[in-house]
C-alpha atoms as a PDB file:
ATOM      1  CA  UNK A   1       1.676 125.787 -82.053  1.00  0.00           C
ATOM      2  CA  UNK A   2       1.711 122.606 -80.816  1.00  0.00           C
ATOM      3  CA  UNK A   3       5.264 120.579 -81.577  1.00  0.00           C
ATOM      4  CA  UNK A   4       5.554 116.911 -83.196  1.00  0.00           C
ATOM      5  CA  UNK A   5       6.402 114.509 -80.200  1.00  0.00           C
ATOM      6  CA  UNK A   6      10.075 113.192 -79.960  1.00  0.00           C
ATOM      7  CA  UNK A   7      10.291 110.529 -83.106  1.00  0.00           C
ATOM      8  CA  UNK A   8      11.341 107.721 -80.882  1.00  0.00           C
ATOM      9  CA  UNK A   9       7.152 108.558 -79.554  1.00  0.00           C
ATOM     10  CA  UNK A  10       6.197 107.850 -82.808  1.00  0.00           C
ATOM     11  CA  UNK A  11       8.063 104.937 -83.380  1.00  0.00           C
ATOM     12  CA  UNK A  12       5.881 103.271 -80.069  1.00  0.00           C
ATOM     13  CA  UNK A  13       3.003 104.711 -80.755  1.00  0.00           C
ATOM     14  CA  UNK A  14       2.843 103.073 -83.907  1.00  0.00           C
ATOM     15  CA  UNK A  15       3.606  99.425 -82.288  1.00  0.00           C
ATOM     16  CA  UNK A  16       0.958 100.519 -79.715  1.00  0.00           C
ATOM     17  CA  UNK A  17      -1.891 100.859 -81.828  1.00  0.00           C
ATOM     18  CA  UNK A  18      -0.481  97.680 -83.487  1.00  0.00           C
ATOM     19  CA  UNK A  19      -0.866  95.567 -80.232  1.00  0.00           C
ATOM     20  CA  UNK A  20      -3.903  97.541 -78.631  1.00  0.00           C
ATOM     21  CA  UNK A  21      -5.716  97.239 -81.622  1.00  0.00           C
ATOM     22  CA  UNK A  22      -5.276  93.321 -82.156  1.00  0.00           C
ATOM     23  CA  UNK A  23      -3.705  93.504 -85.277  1.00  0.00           C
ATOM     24  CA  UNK A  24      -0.362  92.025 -83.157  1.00  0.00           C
ATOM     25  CA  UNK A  25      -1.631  89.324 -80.746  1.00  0.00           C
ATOM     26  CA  UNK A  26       0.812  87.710 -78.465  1.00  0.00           C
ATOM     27  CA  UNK A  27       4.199  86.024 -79.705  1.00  0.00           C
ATOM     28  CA  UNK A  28       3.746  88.274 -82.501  1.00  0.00           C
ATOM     29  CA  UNK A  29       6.921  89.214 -84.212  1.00  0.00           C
ATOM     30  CA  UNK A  30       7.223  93.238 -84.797  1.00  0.00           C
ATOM     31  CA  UNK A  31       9.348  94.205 -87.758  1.00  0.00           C
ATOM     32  CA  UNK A  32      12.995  94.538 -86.945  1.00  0.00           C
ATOM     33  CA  UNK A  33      14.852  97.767 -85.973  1.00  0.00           C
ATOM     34  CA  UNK A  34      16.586  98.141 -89.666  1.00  0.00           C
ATOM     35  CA  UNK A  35      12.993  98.081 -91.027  1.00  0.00           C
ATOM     36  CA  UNK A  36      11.567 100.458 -88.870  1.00  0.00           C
ATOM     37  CA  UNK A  37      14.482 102.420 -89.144  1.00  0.00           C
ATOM     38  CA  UNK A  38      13.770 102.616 -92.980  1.00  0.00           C
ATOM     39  CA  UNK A  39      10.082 103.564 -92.334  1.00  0.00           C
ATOM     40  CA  UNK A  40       9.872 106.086 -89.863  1.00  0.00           C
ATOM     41  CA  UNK A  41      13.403 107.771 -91.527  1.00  0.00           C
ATOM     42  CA  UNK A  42      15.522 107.649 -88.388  1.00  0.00           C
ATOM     43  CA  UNK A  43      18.720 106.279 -86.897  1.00  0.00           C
ATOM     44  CA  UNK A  44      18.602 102.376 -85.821  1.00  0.00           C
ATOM     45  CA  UNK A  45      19.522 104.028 -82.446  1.00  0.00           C
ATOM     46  CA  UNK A  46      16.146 106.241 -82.256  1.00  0.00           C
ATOM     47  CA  UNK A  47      14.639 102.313 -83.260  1.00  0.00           C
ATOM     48  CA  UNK A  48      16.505 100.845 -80.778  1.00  0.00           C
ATOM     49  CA  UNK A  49      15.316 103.500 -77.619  1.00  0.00           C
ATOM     50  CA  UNK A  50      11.493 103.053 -79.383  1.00  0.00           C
ATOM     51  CA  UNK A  51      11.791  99.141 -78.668  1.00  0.00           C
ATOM     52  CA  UNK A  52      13.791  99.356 -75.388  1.00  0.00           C
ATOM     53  CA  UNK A  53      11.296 101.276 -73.858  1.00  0.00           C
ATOM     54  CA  UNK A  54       8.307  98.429 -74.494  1.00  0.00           C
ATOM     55  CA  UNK A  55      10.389  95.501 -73.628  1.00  0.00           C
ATOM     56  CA  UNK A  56      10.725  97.914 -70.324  1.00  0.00           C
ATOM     57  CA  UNK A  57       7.445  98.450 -69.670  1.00  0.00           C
ATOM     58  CA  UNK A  58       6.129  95.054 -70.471  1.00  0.00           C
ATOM     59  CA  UNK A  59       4.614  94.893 -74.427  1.00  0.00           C
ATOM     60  CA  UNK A  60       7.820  93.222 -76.127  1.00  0.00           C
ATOM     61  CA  UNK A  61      10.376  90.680 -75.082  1.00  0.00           C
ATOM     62  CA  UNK A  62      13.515  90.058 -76.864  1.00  0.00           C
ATOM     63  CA  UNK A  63      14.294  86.587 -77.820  1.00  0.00           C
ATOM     64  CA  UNK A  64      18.350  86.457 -78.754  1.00  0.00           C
ATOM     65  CA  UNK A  65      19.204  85.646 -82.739  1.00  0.00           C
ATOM     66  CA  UNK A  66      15.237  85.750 -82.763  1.00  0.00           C
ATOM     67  CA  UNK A  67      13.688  88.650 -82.888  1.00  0.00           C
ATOM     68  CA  UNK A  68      11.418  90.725 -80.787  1.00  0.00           C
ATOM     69  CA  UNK A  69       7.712  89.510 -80.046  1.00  0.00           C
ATOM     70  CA  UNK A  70       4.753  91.068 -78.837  1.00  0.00           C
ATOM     71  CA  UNK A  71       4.025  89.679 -75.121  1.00  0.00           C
ATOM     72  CA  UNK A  72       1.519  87.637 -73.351  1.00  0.00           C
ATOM     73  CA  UNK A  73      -0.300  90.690 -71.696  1.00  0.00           C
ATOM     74  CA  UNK A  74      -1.331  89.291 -68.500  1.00  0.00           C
ATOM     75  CA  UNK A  75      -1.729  91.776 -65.739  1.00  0.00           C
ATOM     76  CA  UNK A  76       2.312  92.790 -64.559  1.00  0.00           C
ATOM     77  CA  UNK A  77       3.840  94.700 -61.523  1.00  0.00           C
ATOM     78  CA  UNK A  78       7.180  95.927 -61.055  1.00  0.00           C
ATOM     79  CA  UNK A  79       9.294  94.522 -58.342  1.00  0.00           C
ATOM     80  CA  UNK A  80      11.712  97.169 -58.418  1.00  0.00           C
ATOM     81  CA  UNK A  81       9.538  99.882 -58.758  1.00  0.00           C
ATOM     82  CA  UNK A  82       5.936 101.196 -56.974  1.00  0.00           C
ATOM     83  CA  UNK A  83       3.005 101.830 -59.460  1.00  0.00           C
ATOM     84  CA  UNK A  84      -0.378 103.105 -59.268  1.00  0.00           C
ATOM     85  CA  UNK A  85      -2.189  99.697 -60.079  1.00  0.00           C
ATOM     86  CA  UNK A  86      -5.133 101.995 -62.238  1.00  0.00           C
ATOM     87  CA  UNK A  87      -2.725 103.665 -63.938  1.00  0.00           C
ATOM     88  CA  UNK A  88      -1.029 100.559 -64.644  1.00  0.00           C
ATOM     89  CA  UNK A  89      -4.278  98.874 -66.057  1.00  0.00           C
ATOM     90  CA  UNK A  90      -5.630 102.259 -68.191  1.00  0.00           C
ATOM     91  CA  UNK A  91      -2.101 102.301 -70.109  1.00  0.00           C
ATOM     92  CA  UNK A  92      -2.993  98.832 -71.261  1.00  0.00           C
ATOM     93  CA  UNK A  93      -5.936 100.723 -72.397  1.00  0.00           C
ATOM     94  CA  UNK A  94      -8.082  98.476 -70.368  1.00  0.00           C
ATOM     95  CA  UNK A  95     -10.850  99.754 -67.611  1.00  0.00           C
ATOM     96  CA  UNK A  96      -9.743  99.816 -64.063  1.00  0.00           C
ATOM     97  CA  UNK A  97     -12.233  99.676 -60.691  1.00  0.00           C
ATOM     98  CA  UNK A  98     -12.817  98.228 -57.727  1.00  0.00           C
ATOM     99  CA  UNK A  99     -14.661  96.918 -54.626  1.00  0.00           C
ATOM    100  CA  UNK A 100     -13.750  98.082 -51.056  1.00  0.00           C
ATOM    101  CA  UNK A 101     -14.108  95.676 -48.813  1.00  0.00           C
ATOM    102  CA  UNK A 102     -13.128  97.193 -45.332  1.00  0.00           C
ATOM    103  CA  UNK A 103     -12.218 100.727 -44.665  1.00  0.00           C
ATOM    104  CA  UNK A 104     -11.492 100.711 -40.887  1.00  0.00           C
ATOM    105  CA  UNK A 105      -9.433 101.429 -37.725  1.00  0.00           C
ATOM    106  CA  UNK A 106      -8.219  98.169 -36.057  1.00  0.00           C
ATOM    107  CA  UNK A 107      -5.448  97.404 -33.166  1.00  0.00           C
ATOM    108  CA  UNK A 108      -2.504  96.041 -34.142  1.00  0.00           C
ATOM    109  CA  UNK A 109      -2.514  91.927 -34.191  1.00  0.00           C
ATOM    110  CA  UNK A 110       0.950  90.288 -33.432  1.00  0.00           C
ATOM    111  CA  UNK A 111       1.843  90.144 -37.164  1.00  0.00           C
ATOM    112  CA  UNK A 112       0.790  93.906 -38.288  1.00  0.00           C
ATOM    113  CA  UNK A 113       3.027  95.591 -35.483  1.00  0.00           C
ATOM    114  CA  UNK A 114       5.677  93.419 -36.252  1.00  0.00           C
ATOM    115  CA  UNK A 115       5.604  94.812 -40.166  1.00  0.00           C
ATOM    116  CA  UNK A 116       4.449  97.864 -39.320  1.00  0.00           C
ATOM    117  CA  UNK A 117       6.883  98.668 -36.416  1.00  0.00           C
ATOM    118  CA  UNK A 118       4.332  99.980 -34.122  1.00  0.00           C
ATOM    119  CA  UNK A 119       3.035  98.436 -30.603  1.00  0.00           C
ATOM    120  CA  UNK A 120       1.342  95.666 -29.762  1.00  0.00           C
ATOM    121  CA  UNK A 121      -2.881  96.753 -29.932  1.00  0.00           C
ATOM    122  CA  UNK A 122      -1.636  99.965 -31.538  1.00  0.00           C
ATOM    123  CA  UNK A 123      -4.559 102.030 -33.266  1.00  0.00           C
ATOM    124  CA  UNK A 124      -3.753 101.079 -37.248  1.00  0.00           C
ATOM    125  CA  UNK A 125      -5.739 101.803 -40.305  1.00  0.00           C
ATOM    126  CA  UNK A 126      -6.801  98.712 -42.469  1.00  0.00           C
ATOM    127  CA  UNK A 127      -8.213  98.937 -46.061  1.00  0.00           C
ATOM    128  CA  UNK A 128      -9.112  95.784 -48.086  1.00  0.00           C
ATOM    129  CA  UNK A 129     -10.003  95.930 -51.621  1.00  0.00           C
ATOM    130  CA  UNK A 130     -10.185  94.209 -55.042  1.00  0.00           C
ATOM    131  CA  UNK A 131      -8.854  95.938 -58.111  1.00  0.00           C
ATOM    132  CA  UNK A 132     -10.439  94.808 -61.054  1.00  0.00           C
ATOM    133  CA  UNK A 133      -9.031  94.933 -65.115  1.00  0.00           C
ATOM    134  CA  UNK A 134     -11.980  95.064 -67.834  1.00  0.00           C
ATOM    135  CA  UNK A 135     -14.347  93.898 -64.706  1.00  0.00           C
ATOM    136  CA  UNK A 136     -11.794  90.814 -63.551  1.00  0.00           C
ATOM    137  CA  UNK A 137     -10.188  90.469 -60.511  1.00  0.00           C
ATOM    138  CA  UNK A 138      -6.612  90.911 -60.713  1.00  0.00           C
ATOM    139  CA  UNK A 139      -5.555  91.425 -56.937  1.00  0.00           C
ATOM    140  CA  UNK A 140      -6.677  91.706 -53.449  1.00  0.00           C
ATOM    141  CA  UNK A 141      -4.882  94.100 -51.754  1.00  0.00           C
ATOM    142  CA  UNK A 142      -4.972  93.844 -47.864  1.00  0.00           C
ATOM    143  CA  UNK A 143      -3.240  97.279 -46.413  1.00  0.00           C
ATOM    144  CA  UNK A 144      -2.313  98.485 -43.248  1.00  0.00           C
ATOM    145  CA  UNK A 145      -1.278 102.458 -42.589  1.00  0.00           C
ATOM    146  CA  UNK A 146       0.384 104.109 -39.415  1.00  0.00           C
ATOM    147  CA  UNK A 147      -2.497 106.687 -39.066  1.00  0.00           C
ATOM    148  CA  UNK A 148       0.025 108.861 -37.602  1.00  0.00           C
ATOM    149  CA  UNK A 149       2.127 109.834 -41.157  1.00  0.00           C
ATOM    150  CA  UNK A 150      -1.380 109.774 -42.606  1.00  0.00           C
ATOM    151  CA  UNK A 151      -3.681 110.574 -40.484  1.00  0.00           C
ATOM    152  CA  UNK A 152      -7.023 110.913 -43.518  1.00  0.00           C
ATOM    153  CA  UNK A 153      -6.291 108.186 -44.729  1.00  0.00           C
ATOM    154  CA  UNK A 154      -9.741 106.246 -44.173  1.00  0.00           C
ATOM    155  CA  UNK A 155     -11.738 109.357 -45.143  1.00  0.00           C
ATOM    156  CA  UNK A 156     -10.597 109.312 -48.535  1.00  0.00           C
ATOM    157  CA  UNK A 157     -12.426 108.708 -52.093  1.00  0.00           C
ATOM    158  CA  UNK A 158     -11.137 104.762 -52.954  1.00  0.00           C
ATOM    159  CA  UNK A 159     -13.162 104.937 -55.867  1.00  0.00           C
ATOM    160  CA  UNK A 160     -11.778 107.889 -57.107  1.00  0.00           C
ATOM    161  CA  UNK A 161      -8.138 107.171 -55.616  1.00  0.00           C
ATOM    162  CA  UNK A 162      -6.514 104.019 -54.797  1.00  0.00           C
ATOM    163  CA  UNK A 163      -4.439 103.416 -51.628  1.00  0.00           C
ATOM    164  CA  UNK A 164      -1.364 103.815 -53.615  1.00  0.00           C
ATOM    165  CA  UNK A 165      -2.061 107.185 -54.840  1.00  0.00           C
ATOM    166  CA  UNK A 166      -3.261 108.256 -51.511  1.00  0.00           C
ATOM    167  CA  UNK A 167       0.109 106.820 -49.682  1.00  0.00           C
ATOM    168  CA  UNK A 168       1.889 108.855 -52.176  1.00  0.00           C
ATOM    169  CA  UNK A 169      -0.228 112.352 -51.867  1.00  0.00           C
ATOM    170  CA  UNK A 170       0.772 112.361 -48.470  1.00  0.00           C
ATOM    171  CA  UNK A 171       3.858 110.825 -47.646  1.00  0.00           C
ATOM    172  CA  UNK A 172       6.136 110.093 -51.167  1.00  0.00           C
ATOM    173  CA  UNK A 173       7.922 106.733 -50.895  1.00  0.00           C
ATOM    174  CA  UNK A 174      11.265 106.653 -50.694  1.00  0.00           C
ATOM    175  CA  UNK A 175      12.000 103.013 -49.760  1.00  0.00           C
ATOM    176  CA  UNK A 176      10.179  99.720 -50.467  1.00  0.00           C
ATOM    177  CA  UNK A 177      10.658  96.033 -49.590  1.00  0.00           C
ATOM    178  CA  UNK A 178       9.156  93.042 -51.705  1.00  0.00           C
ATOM    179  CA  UNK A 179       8.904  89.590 -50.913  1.00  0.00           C
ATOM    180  CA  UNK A 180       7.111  87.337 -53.145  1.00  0.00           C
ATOM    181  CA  UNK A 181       6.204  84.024 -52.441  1.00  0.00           C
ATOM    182  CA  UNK A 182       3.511  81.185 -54.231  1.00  0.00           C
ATOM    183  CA  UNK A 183       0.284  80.063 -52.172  1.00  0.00           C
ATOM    184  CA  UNK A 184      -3.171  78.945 -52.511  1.00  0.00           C
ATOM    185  CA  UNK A 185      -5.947  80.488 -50.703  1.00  0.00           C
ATOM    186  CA  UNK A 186      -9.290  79.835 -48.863  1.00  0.00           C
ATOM    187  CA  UNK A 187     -12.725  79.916 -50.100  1.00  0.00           C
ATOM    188  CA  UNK A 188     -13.479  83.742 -48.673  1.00  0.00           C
ATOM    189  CA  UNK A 189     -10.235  84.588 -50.439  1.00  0.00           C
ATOM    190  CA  UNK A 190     -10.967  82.631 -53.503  1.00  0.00           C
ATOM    191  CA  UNK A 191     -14.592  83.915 -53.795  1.00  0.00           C
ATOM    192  CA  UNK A 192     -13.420  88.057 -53.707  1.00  0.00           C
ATOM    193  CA  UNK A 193     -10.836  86.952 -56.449  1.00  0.00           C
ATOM    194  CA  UNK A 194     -13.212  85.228 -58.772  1.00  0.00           C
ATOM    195  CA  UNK A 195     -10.903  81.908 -58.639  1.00  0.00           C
ATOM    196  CA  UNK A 196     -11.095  78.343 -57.373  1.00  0.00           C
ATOM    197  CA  UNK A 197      -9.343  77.334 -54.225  1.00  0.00           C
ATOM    198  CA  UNK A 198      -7.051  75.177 -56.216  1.00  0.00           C
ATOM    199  CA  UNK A 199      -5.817  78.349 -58.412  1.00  0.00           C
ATOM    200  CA  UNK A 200      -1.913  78.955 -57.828  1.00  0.00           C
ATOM    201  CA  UNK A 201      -1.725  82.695 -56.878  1.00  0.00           C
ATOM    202  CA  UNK A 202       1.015  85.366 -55.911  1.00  0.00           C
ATOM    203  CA  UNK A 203       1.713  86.603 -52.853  1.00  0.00           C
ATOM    204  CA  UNK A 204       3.482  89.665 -52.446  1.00  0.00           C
ATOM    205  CA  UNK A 205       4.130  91.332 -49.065  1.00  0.00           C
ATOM    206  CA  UNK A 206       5.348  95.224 -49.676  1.00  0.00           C
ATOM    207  CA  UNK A 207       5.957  97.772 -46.864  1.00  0.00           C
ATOM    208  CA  UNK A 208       6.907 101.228 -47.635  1.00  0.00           C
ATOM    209  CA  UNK A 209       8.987 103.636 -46.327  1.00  0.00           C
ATOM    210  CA  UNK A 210       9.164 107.654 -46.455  1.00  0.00           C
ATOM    211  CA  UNK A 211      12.544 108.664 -45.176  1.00  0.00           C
ATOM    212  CA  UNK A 212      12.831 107.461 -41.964  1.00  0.00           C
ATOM    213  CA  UNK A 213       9.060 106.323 -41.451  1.00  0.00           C
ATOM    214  CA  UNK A 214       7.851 102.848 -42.546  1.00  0.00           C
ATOM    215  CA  UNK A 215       4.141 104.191 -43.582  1.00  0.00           C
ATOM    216  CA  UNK A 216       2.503 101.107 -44.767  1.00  0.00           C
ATOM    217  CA  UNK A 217       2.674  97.624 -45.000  1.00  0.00           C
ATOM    218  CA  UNK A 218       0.114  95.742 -47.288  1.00  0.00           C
ATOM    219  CA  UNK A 219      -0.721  91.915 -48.336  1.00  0.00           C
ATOM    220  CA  UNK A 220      -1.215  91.772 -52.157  1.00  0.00           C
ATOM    221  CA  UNK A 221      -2.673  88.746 -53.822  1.00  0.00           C
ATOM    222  CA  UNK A 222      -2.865  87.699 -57.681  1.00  0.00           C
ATOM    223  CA  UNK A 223      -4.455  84.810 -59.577  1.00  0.00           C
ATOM    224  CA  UNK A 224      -1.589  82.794 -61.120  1.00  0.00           C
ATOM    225  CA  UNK A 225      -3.192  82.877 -64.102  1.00  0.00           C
ATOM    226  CA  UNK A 226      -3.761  86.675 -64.698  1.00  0.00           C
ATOM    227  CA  UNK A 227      -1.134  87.912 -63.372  1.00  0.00           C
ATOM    228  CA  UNK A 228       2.734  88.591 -63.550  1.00  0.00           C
ATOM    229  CA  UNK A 229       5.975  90.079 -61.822  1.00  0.00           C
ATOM    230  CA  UNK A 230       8.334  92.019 -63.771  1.00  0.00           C
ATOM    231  CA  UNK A 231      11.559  93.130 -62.866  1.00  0.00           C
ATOM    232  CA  UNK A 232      14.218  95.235 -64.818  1.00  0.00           C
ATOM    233  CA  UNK A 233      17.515  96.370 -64.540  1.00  0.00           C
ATOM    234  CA  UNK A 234      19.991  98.464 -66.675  1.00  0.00           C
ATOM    235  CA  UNK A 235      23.393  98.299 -65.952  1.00  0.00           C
ATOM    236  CA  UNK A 236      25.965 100.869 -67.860  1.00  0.00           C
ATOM    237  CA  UNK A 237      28.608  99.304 -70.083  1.00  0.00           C
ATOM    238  CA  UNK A 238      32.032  99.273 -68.155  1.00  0.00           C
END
């Protein structure tokens, strides 16, 4: 016999089917924590975790002595944590793919063995692809792998597993570094991204690390305008 899931569950699945659906668009403002309280027959604090958790992962934001509203959903990534950009899309409930535009061994330029930590002309693995939300290009991710802490790494499915989820199969990330800057790209750039040269876009430069290692280090770009950074951080109460 299958069990009821934790009521807090309930609680966001309700406001999920409520945004997903389009019955809340953005800047929507969800029913208060008293009311829901009320409805669903629980504690404010069982409310409370329900609505913490969204704002978390992106669907609400809390607007102090306002209330809580349903967000713009543009495309997001964490810049604390590393997330499978699919699985990211498919929990909007949105259809993720993409286009793979090099799958190759390379040597080293002067740039990728600086950020990779490996020799000058070094044998590297580089994979370029576009990741795609509902058909739309949200990113163009530009990676380079030391094929010696994952060696199959270029004889792997892409359509069936992104880089990330390879990465992780094989070496689990323990350490990451972010740095996020604003730029504008060229015409080849623009064209793979759907976008006009003139389109602000995001630049983030990750390299990951498992234990001692420094496995990958990868180029990701994102349309201004379809795309966002999210970072959160919970502190305990002193």
């Amino acid at each position: 016999m299958t069990s009821a899931p934790p009521l807090y569950l309930q609680i966001q699945q309700h406001l999920l089917e409520k945004i997903q659906g389009g019955a809340w668009q953005a800047h929507h403002q969800i029913p208060p924590e008293e009311q829901l309280a009320r409805d669903f027959g629980v504690s404010r604090m069982t409310a409370n975790k329900a609505i913490r958790d969204l704002v978390q992962k992106g669907y609400l934001t809390r607007q102090p002595g306002l209330g809580t509203f349903v967000t713009d959903r543009k495309a997001e990534s964490s810049l604390v944590e590393v997330y499978n950009i699919a699985d990211e899309v498919r929990f909007r409930g949105h259809h993720y793919s993409n286009h793979v535009l090099v799958c190759e061994a390379i040597e080293a330029d002067d740039e990728v063995a600086l950020r990779l930590g490996v020799r000058l002309g070094s044998r590297v693995f580089q994979t370029l692809l576009v990741h795609l939300e509902d058909d739309t290009p949200i990113q163009l991710e530009n990676r380079y792998v030391n094929p010696r802490w994952v060696p199959n790494y270029l004889t792997s499915d892409f359509s069936l597993h992104t880089p990330n989820e390879v990465l992780v199969a094989a070496c689990p990330i323990t350490d990451v570094e972010h740095t996020v800057e604003a730029v504008l790209v060229d015409q080849q750039t623009a064209d793979w991204l759907a976008i006009d040269t003139a389109t602000p876009c995001l630049s983030m430069v990750r390299r990951t690390w498992s234990g001692e290692q420094l496995i990958s280090y990868a180029r990701l770009l994102h349309p201004g305008d379809r795309y966002k950074l999210r970072s959160s951080v919970h502190r305990q109460a002193s």
